[in-house]
N, C-alpha and C. Protein backbone atom coordinates (compact mmCIF):
# COMPACT_ATOMS: atom_id res chain seq x y z
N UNK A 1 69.26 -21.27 33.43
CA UNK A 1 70.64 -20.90 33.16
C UNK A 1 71.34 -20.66 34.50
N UNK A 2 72.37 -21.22 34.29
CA UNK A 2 73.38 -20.69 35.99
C UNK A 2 75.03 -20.90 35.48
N UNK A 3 75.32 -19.39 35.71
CA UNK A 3 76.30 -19.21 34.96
C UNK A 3 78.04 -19.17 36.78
N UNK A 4 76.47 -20.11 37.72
CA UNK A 4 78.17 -19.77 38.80
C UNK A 4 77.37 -18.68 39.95
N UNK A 5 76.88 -17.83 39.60
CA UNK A 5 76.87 -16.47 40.46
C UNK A 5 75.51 -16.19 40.35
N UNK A 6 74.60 -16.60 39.63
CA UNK A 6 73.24 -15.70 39.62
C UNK A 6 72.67 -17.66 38.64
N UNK A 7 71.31 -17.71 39.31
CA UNK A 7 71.07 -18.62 38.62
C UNK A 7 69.56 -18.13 38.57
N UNK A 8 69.14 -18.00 37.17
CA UNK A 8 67.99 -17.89 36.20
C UNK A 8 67.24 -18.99 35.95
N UNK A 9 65.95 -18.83 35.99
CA UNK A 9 64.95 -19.93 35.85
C UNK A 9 63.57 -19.14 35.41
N UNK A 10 62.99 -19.54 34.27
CA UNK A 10 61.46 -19.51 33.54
C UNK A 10 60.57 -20.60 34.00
N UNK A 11 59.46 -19.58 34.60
CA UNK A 11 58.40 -20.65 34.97
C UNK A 11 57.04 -20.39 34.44
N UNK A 12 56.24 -20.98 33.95
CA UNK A 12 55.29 -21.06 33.41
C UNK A 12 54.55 -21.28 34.36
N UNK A 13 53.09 -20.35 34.93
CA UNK A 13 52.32 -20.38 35.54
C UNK A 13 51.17 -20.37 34.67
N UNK A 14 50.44 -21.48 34.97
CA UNK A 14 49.36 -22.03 34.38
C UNK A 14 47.58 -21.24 34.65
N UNK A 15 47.46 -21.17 36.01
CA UNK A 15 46.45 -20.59 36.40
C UNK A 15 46.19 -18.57 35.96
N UNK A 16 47.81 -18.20 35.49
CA UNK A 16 47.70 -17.06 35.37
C UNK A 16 48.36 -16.93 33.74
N UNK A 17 48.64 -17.93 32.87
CA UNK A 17 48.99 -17.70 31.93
C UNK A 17 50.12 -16.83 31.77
N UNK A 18 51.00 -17.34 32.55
CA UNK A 18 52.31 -16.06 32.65
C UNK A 18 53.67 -16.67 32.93
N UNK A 19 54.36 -16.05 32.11
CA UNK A 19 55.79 -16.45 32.54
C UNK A 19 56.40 -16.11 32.94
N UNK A 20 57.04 -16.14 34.13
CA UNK A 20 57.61 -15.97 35.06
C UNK A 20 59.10 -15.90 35.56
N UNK A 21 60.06 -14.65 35.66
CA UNK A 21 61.61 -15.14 35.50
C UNK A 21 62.07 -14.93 36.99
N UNK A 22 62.92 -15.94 37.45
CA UNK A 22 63.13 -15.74 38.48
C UNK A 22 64.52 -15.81 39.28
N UNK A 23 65.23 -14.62 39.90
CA UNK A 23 67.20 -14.94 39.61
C UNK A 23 67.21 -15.41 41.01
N UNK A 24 68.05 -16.50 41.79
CA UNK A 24 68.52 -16.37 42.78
C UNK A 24 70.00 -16.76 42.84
N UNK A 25 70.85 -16.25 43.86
CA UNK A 25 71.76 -16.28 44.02
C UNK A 25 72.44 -17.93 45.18
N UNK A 26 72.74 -18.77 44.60
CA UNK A 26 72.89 -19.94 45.23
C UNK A 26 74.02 -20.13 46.48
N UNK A 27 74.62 -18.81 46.46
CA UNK A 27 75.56 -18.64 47.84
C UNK A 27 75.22 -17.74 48.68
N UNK A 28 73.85 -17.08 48.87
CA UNK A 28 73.27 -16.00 49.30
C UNK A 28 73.15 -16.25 50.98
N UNK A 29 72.49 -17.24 50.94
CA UNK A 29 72.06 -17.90 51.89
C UNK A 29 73.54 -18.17 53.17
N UNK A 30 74.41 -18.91 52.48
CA UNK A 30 75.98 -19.01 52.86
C UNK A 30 76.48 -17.50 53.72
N UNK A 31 76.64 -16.72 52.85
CA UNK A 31 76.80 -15.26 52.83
C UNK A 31 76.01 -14.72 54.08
N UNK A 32 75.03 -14.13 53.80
CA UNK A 32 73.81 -14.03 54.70
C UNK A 32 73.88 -14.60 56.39
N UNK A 33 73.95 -15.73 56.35
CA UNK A 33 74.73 -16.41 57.50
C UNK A 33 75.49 -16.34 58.01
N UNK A 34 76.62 -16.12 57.68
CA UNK A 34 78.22 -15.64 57.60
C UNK A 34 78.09 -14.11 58.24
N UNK A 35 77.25 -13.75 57.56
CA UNK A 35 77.32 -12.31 58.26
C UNK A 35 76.19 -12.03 59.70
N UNK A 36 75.63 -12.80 59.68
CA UNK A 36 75.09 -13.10 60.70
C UNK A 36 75.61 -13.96 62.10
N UNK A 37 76.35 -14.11 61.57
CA UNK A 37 77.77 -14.87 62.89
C UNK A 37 78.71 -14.15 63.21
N UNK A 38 79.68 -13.19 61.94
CA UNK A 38 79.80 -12.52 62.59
C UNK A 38 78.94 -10.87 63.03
N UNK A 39 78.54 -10.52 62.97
CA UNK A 39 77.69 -9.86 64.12
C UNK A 39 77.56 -9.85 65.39
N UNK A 40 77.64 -11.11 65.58
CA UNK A 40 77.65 -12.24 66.97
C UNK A 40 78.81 -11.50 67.54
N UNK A 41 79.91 -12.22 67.00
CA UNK A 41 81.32 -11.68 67.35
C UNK A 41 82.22 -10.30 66.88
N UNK A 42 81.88 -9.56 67.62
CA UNK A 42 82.14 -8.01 66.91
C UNK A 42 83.85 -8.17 66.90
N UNK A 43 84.56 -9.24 67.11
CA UNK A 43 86.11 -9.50 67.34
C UNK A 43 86.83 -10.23 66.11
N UNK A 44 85.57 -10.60 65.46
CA UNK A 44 86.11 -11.84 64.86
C UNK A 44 86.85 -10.87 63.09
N UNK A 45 86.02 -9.98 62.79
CA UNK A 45 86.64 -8.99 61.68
C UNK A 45 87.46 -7.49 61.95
N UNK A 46 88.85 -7.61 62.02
CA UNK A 46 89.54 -6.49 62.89
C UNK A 46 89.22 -5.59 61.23
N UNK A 47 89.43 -4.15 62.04
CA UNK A 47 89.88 -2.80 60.64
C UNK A 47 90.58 -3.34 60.02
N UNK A 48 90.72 -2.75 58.96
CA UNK A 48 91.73 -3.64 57.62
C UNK A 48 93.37 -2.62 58.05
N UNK A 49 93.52 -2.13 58.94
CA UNK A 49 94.98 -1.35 59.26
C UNK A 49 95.15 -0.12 58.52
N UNK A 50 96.45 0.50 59.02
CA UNK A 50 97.09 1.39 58.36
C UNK A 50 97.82 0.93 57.69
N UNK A 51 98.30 1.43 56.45
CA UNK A 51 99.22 1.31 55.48
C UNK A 51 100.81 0.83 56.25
N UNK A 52 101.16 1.50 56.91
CA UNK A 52 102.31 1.43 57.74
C UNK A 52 102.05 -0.21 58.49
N UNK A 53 100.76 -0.59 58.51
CA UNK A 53 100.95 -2.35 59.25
C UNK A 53 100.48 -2.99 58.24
N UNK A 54 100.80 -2.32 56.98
CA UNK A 54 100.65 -3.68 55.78
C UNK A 54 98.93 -3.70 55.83
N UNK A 55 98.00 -2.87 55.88
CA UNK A 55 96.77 -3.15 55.71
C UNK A 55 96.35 -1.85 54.94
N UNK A 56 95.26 -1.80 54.76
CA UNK A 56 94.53 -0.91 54.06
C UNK A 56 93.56 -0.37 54.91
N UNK A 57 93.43 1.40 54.25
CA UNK A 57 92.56 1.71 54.74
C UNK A 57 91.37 1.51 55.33
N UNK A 58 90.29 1.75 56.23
CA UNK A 58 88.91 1.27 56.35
C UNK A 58 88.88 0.14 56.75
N UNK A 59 87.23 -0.28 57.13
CA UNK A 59 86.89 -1.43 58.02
C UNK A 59 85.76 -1.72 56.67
N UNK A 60 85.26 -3.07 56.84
CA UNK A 60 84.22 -3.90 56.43
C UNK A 60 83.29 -3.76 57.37
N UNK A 61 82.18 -3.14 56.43
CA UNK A 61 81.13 -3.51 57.30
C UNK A 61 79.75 -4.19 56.72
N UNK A 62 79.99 -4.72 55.49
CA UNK A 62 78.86 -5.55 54.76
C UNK A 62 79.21 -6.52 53.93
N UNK A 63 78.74 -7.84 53.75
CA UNK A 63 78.69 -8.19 52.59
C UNK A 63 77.96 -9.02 51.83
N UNK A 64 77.82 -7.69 50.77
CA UNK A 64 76.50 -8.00 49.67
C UNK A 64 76.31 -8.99 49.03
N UNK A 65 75.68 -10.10 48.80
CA UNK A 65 75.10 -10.83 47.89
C UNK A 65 75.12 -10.20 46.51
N UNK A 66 75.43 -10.78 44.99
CA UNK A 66 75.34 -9.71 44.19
C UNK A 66 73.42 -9.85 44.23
N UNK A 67 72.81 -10.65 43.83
CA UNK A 67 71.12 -10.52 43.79
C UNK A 67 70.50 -9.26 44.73
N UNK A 68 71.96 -8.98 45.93
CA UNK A 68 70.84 -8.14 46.69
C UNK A 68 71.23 -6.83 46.37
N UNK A 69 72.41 -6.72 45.96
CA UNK A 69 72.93 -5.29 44.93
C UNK A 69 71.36 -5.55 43.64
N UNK A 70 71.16 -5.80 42.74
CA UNK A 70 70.29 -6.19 41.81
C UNK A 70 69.14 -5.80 42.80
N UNK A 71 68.54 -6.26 43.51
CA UNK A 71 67.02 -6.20 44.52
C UNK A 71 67.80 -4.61 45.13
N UNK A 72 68.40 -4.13 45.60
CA UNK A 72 68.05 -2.95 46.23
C UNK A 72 67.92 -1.60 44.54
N UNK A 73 68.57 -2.00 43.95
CA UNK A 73 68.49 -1.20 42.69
C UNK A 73 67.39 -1.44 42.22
N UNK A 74 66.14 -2.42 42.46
CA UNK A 74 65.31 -2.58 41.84
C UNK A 74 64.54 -1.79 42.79
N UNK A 75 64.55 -1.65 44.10
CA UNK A 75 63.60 -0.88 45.27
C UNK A 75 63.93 0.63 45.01
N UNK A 76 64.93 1.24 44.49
CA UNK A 76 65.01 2.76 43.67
C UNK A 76 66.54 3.12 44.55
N UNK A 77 67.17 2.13 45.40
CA UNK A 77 68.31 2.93 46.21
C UNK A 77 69.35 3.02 44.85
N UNK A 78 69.75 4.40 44.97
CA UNK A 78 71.15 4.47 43.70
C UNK A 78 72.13 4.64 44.09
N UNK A 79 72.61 2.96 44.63
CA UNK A 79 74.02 2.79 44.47
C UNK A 79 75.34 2.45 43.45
N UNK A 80 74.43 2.55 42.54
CA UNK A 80 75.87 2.78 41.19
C UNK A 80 75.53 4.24 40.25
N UNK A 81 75.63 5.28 41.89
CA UNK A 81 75.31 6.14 40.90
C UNK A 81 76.96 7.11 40.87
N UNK A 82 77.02 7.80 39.61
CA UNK A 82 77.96 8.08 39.46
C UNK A 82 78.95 9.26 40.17
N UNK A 83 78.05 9.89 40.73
CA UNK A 83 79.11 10.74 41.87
C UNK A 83 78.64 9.81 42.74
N UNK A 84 80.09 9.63 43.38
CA UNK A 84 80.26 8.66 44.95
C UNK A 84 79.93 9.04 46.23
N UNK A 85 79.29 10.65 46.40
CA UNK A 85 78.72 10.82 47.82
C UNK A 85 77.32 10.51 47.31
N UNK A 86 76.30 10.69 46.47
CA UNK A 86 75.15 9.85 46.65
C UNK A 86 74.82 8.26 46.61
N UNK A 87 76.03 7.84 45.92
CA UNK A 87 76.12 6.59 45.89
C UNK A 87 76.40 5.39 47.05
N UNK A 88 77.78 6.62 47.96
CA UNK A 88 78.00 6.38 49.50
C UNK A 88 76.60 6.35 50.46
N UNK A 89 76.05 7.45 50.15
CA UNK A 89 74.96 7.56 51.11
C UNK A 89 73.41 6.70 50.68
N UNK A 90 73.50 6.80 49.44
CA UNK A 90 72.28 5.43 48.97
C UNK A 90 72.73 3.90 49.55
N UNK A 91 74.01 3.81 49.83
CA UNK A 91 74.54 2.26 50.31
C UNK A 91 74.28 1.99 51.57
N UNK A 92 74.18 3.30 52.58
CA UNK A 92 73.94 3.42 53.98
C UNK A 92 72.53 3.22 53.94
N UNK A 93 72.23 4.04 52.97
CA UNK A 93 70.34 3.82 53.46
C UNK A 93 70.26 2.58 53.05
N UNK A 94 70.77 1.82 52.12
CA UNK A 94 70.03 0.47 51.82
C UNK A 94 70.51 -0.51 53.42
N UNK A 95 71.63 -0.23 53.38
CA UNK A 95 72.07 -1.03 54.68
C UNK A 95 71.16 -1.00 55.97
N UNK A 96 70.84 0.01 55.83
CA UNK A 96 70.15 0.61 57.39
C UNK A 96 69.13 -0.10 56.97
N UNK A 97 68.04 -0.28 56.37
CA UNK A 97 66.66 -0.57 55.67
C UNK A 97 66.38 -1.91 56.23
N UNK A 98 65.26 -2.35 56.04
CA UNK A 98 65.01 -3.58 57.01
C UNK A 98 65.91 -4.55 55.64
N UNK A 99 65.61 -4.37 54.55
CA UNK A 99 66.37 -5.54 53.34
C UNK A 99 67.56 -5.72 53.28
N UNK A 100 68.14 -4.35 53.89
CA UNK A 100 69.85 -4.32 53.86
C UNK A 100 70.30 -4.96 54.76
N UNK A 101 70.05 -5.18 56.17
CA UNK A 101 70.30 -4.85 57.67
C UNK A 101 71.06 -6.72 57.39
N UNK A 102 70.04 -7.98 57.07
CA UNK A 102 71.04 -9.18 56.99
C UNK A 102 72.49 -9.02 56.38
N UNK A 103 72.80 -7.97 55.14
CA UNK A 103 74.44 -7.24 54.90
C UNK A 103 75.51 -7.36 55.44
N UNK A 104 75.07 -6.68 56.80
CA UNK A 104 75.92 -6.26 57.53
C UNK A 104 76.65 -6.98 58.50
N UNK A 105 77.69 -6.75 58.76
CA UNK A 105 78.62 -7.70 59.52
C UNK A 105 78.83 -7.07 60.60
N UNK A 106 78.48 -5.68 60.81
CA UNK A 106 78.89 -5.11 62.14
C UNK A 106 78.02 -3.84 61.78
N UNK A 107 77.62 -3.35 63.69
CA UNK A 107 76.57 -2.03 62.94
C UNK A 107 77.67 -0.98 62.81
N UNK A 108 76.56 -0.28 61.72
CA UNK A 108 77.10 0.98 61.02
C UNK A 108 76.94 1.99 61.70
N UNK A 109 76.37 2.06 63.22
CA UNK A 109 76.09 2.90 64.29
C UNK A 109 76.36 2.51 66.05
N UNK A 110 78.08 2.26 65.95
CA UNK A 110 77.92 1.47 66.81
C UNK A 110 78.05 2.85 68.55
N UNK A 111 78.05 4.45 68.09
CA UNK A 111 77.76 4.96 69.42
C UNK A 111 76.00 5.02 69.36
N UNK A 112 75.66 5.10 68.73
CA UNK A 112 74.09 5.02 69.13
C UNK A 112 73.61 4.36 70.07
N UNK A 113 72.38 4.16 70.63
CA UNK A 113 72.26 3.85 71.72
C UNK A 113 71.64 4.27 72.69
């Protein structure tokens, strides 16, 4: 099944008598890359502005694959959890994490050092 965004596949493994479901995301890879370039260029994604210059609050600093939202919820991080400071701070730890870290478009610690 591939409905666009998440594509599903059943596999029948013979030697183990088991069936097998398996989701991947067919723009992940795209994505993933993308954010891996920019990284490269810490110039290339400005803050999104102040209101007063026609932008919005806050900067970008990730972007998720949905499969890898799905895979970090499956590793126990609770980011759709319903108060938004554990949910904020479960998104950092996944980011920081070795699974999160391809995410990111710029570090989330950039005085460290």
């Amino acid at each position: 099944m591939n409905n666009g965004i998440v594509k599903s596949e059943l596999f029948f493994q013979e030697h183990t008598a088991e069936l097998v479901h398996r989701t991947t995301q067919p723009t992940e890879d795209l994505i993933l890359t993308r954010n891996s370039e920019l990284r490269k260029n810490v110039g290339a994604i400005r803050d999104l502005g102040s209101k007063s210059e026609g932008g919005t609050w806050g900067r970008q600093v990730a972007s998720i694959p949905f499969i890898k939202l799905q895979e970090a919820v499956k590793l126990g991080y609770d980011i759709f959890c319903k108060d938004q400071k554990i949910a904020s701070k479960e998104l950092f730890r996944y980011l920081n994490s070795e699974e999160g870290k391809p995410c990111l478009i710029r570090d989330l610690n950039p005085n460290k050092g």
